[in-house]
Protein backbone atom coordinates (compact mmCIF):
# COMPACT_ATOMS: atom_id res chain seq x y z
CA UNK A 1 -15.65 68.31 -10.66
CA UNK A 2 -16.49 66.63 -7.22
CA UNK A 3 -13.41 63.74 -8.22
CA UNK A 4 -10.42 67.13 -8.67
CA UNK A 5 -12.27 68.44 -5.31
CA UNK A 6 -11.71 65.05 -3.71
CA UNK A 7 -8.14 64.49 -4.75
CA UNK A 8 -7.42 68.36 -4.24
CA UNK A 9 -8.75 67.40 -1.04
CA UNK A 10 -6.61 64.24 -0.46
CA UNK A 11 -3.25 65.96 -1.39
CA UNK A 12 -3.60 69.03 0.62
CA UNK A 13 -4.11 66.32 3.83
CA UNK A 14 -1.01 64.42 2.98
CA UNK A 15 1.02 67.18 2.38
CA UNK A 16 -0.10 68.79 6.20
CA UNK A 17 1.09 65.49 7.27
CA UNK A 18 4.19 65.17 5.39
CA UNK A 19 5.46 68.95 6.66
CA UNK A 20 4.72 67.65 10.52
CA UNK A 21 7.02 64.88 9.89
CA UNK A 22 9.67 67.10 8.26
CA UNK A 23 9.20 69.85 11.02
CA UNK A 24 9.82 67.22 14.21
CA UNK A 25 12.60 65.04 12.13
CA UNK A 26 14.63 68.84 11.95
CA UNK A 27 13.79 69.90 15.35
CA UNK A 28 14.52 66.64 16.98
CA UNK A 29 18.15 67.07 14.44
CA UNK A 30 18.55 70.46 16.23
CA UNK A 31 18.22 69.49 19.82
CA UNK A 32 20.67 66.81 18.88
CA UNK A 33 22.86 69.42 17.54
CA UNK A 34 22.55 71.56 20.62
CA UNK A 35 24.03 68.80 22.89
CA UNK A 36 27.75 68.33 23.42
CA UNK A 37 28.77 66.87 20.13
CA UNK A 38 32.72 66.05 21.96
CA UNK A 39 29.93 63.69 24.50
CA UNK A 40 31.13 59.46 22.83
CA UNK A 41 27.84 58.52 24.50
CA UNK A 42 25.53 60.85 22.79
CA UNK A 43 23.66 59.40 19.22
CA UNK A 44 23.76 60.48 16.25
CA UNK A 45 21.19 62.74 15.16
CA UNK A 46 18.34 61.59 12.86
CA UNK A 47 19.14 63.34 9.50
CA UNK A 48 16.63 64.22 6.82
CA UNK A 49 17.20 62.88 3.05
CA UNK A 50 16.95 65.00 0.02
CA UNK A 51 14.71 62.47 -1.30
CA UNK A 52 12.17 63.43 1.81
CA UNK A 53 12.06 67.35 0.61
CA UNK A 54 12.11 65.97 -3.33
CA UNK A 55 8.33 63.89 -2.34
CA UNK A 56 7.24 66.88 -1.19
CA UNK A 57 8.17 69.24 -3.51
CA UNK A 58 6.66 66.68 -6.01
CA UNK A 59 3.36 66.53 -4.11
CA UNK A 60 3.13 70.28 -4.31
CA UNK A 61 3.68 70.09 -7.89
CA UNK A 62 0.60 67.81 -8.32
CA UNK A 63 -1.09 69.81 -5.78
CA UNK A 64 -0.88 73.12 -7.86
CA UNK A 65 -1.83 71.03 -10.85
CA UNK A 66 -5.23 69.31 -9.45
CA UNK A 67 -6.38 73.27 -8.36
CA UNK A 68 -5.55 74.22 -11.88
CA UNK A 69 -7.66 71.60 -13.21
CA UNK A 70 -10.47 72.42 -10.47
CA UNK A 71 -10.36 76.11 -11.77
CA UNK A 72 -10.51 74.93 -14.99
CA UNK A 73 -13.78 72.62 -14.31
CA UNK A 74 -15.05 75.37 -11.94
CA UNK A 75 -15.28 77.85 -15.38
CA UNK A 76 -17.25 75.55 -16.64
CA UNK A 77 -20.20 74.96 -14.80
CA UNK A 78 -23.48 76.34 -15.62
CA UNK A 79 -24.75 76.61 -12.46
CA UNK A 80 -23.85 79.58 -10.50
CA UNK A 81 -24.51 78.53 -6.60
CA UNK A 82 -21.60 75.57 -7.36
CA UNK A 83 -19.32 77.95 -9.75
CA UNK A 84 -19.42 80.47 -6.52
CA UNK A 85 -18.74 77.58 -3.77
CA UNK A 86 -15.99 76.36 -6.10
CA UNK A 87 -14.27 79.09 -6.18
CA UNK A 88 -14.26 80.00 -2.62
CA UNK A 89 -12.97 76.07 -2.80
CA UNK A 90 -10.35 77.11 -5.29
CA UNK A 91 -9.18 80.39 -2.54
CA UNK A 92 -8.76 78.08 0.12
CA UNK A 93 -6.72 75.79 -1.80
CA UNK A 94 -4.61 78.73 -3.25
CA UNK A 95 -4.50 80.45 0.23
CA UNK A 96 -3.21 76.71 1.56
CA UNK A 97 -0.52 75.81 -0.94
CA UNK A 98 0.99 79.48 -0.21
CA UNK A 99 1.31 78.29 3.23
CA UNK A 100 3.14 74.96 2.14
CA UNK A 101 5.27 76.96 0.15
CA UNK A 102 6.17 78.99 2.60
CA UNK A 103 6.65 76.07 5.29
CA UNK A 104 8.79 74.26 3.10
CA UNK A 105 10.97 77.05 2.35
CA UNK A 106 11.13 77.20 5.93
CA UNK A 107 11.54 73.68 6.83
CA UNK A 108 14.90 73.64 3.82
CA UNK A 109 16.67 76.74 4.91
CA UNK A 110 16.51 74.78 8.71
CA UNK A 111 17.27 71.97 7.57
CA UNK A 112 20.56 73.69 5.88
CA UNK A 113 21.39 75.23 9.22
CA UNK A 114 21.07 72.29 11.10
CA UNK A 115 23.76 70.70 8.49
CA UNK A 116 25.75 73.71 8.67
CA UNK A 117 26.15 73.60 12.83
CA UNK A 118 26.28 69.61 12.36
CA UNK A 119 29.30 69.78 9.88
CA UNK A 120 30.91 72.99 11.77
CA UNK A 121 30.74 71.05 15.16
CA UNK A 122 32.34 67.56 13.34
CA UNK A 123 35.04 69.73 11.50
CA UNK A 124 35.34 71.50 15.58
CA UNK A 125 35.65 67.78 17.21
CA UNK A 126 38.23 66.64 14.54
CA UNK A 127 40.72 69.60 15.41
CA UNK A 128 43.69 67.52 16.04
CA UNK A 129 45.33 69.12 19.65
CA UNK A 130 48.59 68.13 21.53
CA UNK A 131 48.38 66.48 25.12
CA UNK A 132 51.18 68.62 27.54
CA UNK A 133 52.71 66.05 29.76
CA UNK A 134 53.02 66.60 33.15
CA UNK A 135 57.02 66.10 32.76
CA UNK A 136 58.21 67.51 29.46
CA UNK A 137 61.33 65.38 29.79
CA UNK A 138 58.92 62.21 29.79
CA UNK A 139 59.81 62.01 25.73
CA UNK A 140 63.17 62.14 25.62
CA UNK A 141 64.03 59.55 28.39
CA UNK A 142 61.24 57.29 26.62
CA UNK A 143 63.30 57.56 23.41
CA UNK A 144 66.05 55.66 24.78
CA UNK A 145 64.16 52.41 25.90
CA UNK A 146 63.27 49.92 23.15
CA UNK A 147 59.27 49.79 24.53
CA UNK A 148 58.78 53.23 25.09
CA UNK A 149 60.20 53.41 21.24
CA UNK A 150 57.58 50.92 20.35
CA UNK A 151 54.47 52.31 22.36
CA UNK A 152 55.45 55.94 20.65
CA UNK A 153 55.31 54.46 17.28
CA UNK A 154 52.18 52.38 17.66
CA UNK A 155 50.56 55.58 19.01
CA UNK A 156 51.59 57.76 15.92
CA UNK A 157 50.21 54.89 14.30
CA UNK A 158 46.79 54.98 15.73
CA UNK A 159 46.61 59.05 15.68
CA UNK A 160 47.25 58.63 11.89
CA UNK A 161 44.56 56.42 11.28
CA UNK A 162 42.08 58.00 12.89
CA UNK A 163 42.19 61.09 10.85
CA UNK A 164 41.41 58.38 7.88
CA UNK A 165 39.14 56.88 9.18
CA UNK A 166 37.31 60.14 10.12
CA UNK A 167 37.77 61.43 6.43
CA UNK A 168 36.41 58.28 5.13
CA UNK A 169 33.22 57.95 7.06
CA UNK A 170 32.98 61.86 6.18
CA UNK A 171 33.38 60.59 2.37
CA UNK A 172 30.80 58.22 2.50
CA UNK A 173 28.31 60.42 4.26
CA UNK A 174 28.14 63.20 1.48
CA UNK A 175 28.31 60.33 -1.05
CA UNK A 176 24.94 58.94 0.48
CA UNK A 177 23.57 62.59 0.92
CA UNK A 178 24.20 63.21 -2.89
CA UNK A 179 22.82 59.96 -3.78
CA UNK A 180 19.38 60.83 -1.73
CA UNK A 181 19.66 64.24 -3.89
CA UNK A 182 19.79 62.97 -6.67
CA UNK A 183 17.38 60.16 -6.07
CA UNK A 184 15.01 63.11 -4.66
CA UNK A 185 15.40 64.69 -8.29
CA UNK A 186 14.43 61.78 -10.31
CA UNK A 187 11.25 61.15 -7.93
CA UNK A 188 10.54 64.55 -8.92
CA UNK A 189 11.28 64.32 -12.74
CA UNK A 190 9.42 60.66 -12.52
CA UNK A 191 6.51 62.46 -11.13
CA UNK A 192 6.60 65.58 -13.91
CA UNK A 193 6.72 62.72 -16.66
CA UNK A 194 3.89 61.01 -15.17
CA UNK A 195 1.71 64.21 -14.73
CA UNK A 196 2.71 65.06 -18.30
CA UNK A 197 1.85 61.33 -19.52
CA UNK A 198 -1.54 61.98 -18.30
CA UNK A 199 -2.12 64.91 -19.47
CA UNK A 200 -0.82 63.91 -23.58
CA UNK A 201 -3.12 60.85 -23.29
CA UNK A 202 -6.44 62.97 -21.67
CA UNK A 203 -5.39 65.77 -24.74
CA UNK A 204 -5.35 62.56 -27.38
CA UNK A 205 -8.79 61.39 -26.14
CA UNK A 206 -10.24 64.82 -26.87
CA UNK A 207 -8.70 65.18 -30.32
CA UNK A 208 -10.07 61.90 -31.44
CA UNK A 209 -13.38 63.03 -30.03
CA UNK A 210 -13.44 65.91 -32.05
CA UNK A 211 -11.98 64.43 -35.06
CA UNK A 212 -14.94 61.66 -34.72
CA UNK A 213 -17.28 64.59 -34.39
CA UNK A 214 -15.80 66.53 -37.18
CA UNK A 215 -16.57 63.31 -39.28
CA UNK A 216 -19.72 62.78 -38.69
CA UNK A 217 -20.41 66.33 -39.16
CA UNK A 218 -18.74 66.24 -42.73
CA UNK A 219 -20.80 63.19 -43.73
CA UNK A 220 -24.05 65.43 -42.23
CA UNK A 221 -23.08 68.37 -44.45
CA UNK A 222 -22.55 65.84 -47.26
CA UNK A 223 -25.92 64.31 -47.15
CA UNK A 224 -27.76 67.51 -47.15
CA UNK A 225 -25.79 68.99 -49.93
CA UNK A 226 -26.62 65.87 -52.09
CA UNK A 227 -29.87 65.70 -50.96
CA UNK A 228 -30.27 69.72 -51.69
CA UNK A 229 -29.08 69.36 -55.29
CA UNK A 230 -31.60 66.15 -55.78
CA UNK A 231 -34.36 68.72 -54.63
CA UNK A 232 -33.38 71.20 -57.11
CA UNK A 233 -33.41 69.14 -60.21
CA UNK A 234 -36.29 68.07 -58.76
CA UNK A 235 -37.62 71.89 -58.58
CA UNK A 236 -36.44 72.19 -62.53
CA UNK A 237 -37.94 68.90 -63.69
CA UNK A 238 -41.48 70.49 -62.28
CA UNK A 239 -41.12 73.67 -63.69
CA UNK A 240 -40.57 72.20 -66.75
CA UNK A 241 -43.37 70.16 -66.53
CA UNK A 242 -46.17 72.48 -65.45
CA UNK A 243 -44.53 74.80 -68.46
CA UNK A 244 -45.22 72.12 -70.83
CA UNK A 245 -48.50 71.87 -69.44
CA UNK A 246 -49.60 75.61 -69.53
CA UNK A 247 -48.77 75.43 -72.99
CA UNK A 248 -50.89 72.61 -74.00
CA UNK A 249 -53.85 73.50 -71.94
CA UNK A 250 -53.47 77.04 -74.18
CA UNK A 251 -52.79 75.12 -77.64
CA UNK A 252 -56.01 72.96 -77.17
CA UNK A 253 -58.38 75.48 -75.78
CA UNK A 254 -57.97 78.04 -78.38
């Protein structure tokens, strides 16, 4: 019971640590987010992966499972001082994991704000807008000349490959956060399947222990049932015998 209070232990520490770093990765996101996003100079903002929120919700996972199998150990000690003190073990651990719960739901539904401003203020920057010039003429006497014709054309150019380039670095980015996603759900299935594995093979260990146990028991109850039936012919033969010899005592004496 002290090993499922150690690793109960263990996993409630990690998981503190784990929401810390999720908590200042999506603030420092949304003070990014706050600044001028038109600004060429400013950085990107440091995103946070699916596959971040996917360990955690698979250390929860675990997490619930190790109390479980402290509460389970817990009703069965004979001792009542340590049932008592694991239990109020058992309440903190309960009381805790509510709180992670309830953090991470937190930390997701900021984290989806902070990637709806991010995307709102990207689709905002990308608005395409028309320049006035200062002499509205300045087009049409440009059109004549051969390099005014040439400058206008490799400037449509460049205003219609921006647009694809913006669209394809936009492509790529939900691509990658999809990937994480989906990466994030396999950790999470991996871990499931490995909790699972564990708990099959622990399940097969006990059913061989109590299918040795039931065999020696059937060889026990075997043994005494032969051994029984030994004693009663045993029982017969001397009734049988002290019969005769009632008899013969009486045939001879009178």
């Amino acid at each position: 019971m002290n090993t499922s209070f150690n690793s109960a232990l263990k996993q409630s520490t990690s998981i503190r640590k784990e929401l810390s770093v999720l908590a200042s990765a999506i603030n420092s996101s949304n003070s990014s987010n706050s600044s001028d996003p038109s600004d060429p100079n400013a950085s990107a903002p440091p995103t946070v992966s699916p596959a971040q929120f996917g360990t955690l919700s698979a250390s929860l996972t675990a997490f619930t499972r190790t109390v479980d199998e402290y509460n389970a150990l817990a009703r069965q000690e004979l001792n009542p001082a340590k049932q008592e003190k694991a239990y109020d073990r058992i309440r903190n651990f309960r009381t805790e994991l509510g709180e992670f719960r309830a953090q991470f739901d937190a930390l997701k539904t900021a984290r989806d704000d902070a990637a709806h401003q991010m995307n709102r203020a990207e689709l905002l920057g990308r608005r395409p807008y028309a320049q006035t010039p200062e002499n509205p003429y300045a087009a049409s006497q440009g059109g004549g000349a051969g390099g005014g014709g040439g400058t206008s054309t490799s400037g449509g150019g460049a205003a219609t490959a921006e647009p694809c380039r913006q669209q394809s670095v936009a492509f790529f980015s939900s691509t990658n956060s999809a990937l994480d996603d989906y990466i994030a759900r396999g950790q999470a299935v991996l871990g499931d399947l490995s909790s699972q594995r564990e708990m099959l093979k622990s399940t097969q260990r006990k059913m061989y222990t109590v299918a040795n146990t039931l065999g020696v028991s059937g060889d026990t109850i075997r043994m005494i049932e032969r051994r029984a039936r030994e004693d009663k012919w045993i029982f017969w033969a001397c009734v049988v015998v002290f019969v005769l010899f009632c008899w013969l005592v009486l045939h001879y004496l009178r």
